[in-house]
N, C-alpha and C. Protein backbone atom coordinates (compact mmCIF):
# COMPACT_ATOMS: atom_id res chain seq x y z
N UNK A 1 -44.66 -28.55 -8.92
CA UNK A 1 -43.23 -28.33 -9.02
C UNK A 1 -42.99 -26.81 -8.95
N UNK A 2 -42.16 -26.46 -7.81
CA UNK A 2 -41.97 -24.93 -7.96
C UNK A 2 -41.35 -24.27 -9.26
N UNK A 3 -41.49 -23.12 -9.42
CA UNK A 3 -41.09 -22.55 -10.90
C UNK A 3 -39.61 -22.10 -10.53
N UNK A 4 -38.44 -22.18 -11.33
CA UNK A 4 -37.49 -22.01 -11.78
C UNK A 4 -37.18 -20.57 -11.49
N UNK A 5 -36.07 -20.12 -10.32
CA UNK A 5 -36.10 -18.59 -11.11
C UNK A 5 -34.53 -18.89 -11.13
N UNK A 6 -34.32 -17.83 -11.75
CA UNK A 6 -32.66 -17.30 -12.25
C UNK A 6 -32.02 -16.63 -11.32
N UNK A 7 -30.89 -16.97 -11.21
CA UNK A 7 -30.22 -16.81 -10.43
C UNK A 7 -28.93 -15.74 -11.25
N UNK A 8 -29.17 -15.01 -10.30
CA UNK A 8 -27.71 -13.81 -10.99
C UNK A 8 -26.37 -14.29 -11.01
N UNK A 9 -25.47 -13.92 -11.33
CA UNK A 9 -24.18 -14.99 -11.72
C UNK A 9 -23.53 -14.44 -10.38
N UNK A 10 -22.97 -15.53 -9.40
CA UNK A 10 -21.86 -15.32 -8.48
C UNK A 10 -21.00 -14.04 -9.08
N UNK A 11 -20.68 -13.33 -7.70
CA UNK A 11 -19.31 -12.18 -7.82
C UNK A 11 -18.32 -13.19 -7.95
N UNK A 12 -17.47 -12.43 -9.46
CA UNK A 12 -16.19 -13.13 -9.16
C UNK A 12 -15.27 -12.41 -8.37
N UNK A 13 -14.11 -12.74 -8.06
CA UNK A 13 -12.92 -11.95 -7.16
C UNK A 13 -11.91 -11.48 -8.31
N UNK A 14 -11.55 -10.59 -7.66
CA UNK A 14 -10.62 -10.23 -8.97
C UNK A 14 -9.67 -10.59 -8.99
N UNK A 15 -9.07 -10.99 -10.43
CA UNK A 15 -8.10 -11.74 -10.64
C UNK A 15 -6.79 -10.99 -10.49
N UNK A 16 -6.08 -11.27 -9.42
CA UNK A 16 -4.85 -10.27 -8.49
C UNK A 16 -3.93 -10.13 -9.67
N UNK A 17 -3.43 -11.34 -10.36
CA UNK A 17 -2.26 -11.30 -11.45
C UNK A 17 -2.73 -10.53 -12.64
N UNK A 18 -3.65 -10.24 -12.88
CA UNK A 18 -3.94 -9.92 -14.38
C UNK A 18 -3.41 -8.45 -14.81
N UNK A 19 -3.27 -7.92 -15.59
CA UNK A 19 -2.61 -6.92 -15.96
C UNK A 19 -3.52 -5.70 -15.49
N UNK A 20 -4.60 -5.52 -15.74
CA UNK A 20 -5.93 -4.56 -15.37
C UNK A 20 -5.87 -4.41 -13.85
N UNK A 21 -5.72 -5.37 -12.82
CA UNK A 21 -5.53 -5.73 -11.32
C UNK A 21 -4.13 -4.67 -11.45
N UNK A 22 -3.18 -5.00 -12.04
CA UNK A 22 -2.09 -4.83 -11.79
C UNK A 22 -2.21 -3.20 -12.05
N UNK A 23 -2.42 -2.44 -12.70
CA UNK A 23 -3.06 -1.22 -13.44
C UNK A 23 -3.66 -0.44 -12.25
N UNK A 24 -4.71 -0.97 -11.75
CA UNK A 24 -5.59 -0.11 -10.95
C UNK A 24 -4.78 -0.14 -9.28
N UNK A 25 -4.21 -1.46 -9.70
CA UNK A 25 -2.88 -1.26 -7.93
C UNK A 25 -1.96 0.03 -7.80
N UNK A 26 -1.34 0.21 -8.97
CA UNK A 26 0.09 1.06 -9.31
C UNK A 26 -0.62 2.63 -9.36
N UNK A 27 -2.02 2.52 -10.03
CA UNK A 27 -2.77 4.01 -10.04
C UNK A 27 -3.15 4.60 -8.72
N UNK A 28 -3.32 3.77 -7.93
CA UNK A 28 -3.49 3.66 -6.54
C UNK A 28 -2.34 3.77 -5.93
N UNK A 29 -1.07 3.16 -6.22
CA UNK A 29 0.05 3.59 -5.55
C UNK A 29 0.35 5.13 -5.94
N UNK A 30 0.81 5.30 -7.23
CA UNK A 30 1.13 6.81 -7.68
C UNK A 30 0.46 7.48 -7.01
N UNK A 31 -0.99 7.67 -6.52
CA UNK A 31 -1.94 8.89 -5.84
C UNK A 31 -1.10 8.62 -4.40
N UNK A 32 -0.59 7.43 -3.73
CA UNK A 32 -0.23 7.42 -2.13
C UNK A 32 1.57 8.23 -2.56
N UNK A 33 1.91 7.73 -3.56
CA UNK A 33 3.14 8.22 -3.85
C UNK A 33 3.44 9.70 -3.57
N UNK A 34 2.18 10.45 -4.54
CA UNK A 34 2.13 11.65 -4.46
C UNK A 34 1.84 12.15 -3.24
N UNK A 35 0.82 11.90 -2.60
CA UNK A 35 0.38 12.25 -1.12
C UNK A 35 1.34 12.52 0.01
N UNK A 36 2.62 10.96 0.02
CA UNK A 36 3.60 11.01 0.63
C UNK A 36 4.28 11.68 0.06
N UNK A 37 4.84 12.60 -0.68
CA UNK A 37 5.59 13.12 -1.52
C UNK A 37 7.32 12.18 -1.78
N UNK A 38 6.80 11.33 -2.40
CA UNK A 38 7.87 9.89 -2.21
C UNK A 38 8.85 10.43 -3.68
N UNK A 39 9.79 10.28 -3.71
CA UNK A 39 10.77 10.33 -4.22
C UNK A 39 10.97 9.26 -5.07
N UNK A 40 11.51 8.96 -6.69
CA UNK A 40 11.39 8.03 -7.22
C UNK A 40 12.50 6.13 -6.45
N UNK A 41 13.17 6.91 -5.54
CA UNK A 41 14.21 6.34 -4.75
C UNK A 41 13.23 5.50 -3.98
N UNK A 42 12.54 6.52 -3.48
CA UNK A 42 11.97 5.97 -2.66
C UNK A 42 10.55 4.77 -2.88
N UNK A 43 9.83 5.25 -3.80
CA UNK A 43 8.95 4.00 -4.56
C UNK A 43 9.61 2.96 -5.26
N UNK A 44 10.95 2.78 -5.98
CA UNK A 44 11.34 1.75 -5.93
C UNK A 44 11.50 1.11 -4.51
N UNK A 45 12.47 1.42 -3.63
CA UNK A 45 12.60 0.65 -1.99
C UNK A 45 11.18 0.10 -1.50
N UNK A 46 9.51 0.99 -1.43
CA UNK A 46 8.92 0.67 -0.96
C UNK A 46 8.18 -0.75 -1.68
N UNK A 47 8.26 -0.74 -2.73
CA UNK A 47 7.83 -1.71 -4.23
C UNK A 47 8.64 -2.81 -4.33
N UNK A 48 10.10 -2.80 -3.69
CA UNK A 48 11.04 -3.30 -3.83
C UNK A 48 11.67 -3.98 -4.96
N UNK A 49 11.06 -3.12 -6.06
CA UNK A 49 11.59 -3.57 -7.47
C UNK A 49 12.86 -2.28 -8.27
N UNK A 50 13.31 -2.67 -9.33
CA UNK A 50 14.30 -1.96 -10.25
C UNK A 50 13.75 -0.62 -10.76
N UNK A 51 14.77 0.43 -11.23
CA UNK A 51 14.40 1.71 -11.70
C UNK A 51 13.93 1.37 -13.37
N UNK A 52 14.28 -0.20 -13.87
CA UNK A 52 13.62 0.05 -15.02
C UNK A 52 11.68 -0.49 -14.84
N UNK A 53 11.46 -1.59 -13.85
CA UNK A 53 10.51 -1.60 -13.93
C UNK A 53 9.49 -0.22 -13.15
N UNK A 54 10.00 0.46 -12.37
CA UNK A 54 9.53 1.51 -12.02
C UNK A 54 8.51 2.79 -13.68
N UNK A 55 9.97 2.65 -14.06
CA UNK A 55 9.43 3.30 -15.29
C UNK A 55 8.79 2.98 -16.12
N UNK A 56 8.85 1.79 -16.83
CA UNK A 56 8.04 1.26 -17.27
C UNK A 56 6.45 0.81 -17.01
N UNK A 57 6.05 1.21 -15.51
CA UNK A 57 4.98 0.69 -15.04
C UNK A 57 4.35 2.42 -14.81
N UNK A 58 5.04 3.07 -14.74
CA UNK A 58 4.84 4.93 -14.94
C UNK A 58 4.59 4.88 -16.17
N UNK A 59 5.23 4.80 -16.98
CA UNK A 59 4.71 4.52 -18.66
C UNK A 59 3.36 3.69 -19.02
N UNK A 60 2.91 3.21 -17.77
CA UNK A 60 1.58 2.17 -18.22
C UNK A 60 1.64 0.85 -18.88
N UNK A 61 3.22 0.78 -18.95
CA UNK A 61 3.26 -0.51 -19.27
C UNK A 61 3.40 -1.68 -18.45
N UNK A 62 1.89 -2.13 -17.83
CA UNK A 62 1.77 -2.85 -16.64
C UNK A 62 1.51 -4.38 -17.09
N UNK A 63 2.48 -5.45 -16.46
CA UNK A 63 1.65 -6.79 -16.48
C UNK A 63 1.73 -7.45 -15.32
N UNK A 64 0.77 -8.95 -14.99
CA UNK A 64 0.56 -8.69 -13.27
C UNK A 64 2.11 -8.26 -12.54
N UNK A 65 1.51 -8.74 -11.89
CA UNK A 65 2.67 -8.14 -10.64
C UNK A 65 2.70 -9.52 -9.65
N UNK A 66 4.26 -9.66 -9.50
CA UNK A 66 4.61 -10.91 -8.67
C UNK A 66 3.54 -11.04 -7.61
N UNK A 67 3.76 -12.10 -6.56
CA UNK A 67 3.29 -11.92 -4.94
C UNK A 67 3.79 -10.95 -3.99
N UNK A 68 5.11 -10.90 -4.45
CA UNK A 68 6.03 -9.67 -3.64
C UNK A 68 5.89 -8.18 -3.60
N UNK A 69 5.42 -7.75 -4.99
CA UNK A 69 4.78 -6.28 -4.98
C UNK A 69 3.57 -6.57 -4.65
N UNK A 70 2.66 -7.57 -4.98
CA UNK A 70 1.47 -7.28 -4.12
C UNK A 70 1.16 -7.02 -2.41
N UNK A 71 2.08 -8.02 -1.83
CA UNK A 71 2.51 -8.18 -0.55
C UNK A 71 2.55 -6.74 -0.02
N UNK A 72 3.63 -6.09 -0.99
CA UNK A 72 3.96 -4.61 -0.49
C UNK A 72 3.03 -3.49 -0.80
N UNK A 73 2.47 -3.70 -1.66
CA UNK A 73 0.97 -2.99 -1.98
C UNK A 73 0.14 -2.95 -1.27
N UNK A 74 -0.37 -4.35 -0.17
CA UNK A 74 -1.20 -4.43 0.50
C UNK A 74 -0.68 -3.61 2.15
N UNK A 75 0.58 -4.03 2.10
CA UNK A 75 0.67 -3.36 3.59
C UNK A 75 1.07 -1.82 3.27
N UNK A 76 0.79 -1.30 1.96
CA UNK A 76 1.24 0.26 2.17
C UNK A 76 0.09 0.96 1.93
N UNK A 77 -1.20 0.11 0.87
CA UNK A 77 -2.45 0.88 1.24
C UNK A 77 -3.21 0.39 2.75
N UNK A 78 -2.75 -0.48 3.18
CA UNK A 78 -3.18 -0.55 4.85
C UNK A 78 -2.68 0.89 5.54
N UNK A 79 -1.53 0.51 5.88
CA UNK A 79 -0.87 1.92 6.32
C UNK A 79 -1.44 2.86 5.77
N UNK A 80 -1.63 3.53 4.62
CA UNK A 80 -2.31 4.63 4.13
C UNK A 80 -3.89 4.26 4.63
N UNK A 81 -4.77 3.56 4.97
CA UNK A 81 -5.90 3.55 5.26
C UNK A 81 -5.58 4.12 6.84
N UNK A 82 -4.69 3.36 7.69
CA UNK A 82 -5.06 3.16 8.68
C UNK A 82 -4.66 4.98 9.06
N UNK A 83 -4.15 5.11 8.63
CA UNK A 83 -3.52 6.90 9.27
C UNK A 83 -4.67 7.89 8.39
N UNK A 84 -5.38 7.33 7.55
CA UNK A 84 -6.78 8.22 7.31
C UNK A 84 -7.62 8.21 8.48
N UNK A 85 -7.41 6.97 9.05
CA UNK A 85 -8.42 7.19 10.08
C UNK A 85 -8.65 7.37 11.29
N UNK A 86 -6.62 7.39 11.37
CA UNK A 86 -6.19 8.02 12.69
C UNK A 86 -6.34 9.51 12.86
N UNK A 87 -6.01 10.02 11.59
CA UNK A 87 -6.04 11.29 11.62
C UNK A 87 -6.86 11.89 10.45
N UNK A 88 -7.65 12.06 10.65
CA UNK A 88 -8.81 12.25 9.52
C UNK A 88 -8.92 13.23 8.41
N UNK A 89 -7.63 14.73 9.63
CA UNK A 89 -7.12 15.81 8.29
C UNK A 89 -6.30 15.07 7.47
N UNK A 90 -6.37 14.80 6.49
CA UNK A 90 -6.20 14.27 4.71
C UNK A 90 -4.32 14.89 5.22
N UNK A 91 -3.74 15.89 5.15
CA UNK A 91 -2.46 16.55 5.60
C UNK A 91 -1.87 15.86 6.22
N UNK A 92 -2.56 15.81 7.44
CA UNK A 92 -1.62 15.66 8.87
C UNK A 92 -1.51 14.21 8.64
N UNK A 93 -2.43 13.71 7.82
CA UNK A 93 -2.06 11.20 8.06
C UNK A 93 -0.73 11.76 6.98
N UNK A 94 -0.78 12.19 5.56
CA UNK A 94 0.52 12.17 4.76
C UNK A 94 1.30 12.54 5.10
N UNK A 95 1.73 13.79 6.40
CA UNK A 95 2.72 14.19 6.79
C UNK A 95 3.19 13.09 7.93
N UNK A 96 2.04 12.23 8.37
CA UNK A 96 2.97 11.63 9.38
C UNK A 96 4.14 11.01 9.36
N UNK A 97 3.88 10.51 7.94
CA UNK A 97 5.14 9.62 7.77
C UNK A 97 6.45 9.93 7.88
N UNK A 98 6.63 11.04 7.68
CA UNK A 98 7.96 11.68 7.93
C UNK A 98 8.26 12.39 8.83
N UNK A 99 7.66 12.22 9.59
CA UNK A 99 7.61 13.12 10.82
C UNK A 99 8.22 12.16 12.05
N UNK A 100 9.36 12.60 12.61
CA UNK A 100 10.18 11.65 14.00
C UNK A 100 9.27 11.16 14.58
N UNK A 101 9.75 9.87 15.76
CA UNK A 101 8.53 9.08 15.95
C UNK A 101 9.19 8.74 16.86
N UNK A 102 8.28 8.73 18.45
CA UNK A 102 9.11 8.79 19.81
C UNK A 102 8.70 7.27 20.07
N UNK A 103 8.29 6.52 19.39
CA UNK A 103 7.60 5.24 19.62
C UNK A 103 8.67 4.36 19.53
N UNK A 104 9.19 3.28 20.15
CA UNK A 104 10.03 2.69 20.51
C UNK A 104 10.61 2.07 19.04
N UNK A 105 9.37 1.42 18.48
CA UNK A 105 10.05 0.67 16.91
C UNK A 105 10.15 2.25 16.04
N UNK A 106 10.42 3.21 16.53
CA UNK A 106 10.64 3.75 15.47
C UNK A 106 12.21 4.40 15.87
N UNK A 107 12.50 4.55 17.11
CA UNK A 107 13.53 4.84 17.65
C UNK A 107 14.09 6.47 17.46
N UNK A 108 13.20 7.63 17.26
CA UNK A 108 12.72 8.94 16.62
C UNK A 108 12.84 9.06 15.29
N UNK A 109 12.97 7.82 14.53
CA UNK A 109 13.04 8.48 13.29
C UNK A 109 11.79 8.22 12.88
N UNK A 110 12.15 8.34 11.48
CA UNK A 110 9.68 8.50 10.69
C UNK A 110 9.47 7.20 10.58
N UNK A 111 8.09 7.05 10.12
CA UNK A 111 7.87 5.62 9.90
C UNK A 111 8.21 5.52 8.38
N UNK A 112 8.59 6.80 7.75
CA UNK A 112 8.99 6.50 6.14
C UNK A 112 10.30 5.72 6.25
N UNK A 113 11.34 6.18 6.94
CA UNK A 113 12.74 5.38 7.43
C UNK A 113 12.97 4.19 7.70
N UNK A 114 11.82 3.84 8.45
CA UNK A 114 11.77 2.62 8.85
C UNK A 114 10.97 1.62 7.71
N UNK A 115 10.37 1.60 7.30
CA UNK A 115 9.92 1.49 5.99
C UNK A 115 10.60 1.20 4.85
N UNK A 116 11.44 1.75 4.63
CA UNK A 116 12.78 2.44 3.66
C UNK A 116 13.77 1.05 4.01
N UNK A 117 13.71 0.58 4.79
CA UNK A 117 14.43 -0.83 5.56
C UNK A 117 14.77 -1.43 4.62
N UNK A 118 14.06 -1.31 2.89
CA UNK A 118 13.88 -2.48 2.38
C UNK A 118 13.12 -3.41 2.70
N UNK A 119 13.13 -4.38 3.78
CA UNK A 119 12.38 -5.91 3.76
C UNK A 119 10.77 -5.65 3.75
N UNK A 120 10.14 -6.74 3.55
CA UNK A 120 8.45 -6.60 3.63
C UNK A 120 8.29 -6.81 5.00
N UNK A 121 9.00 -6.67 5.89
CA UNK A 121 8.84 -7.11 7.31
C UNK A 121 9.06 -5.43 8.07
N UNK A 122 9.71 -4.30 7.30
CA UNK A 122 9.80 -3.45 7.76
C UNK A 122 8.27 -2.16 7.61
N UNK A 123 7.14 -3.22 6.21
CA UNK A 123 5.92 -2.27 5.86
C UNK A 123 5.33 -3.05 6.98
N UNK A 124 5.36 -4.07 6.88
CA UNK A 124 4.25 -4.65 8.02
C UNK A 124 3.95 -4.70 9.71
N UNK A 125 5.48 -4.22 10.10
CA UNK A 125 5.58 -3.60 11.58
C UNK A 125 4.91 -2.39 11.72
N UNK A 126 5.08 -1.33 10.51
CA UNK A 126 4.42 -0.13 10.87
C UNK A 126 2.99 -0.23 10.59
N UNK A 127 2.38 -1.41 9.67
CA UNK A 127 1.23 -1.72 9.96
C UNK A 127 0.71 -2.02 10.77
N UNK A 128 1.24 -3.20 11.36
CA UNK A 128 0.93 -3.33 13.01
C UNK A 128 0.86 -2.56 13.74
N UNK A 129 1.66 -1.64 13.98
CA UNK A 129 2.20 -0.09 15.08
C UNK A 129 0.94 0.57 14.80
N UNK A 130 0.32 0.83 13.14
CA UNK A 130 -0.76 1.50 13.12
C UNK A 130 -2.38 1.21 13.63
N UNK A 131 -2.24 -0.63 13.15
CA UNK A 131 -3.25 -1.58 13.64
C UNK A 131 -3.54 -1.33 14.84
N UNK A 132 -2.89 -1.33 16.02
CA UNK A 132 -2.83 -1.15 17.41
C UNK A 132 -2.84 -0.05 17.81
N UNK A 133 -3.07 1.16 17.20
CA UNK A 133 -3.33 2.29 17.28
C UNK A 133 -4.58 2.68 17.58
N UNK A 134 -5.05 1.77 16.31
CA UNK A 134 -6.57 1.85 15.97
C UNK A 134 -6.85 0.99 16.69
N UNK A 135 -6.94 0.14 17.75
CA UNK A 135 -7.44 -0.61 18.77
C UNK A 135 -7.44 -2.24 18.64
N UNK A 136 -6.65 -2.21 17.36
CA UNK A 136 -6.73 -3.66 16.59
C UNK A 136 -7.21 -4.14 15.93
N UNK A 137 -8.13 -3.05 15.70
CA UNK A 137 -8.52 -3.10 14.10
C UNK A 137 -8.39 -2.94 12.79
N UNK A 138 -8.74 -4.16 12.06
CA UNK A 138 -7.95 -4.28 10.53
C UNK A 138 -9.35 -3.98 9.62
């Protein structure tokens, strides 16, 4: 009979809702916040939540976070990935965003503007725009 070995415990995934998930998302936003030099106006619109939960989640007082800020979390550290690696000076990806944009969905304005749209349909076009930049790679 072969001998028994042990087996290391499966990776779990991390649990998206939990308050700690929710914590290390928003710490991660504030550093893209800062980078973009985003305006508190403006991280509510991109988050698409209220000026009290804004503050309160600046205060550290974090618990999970709907599907809807995650949604928007995911397509704004995409976007922030994908323009690291368009443009690799650390500067020039944070300045892009505000910078006019001769590209048809942007119509010369920035991709922060367009963005700024409000809907989750306005982070995920400029994801795409960036996706296809990068050759279509996600």
């Amino acid at each position: 009979m072969p001998a028994l070995v042990a087996r290391e415990p499966s990776p779990r995934f991390a649990n998206l809702a939990s308050a700690e998930a929710a914590a290390a998302a928003l710490r991660t936003f504030w550093r893209l916040a800062e980078a973009w030099k985003l305006s508190p106006a403006e991280q509510m619109t991109l988050l698409g939540v209220g000026r009290s939960a804004l503050y309160q989640w600046k205060q550290g007082k974090v618990g999970p976070l709907d599907r809807h800020v995650l949604e928007r979390l995911s397509y704004l550290f995409g976007i922030y990935a994908a323009l690291q690696l368009l443009l690799p000076a650390p500067q020039r990806a944070d300045e892009w965003v505000r910078r006019p944009n001769s590209a048809p969905l942007f119509g010369g304005r920035s991709a922060l503007e367009r963005m700024l749209g409000g809907q989750v349909a306005d982070l995920y076009v400029v994801r795409q725009y960036l996706d296809a930049q990068r050759g279509g790679k996600a």
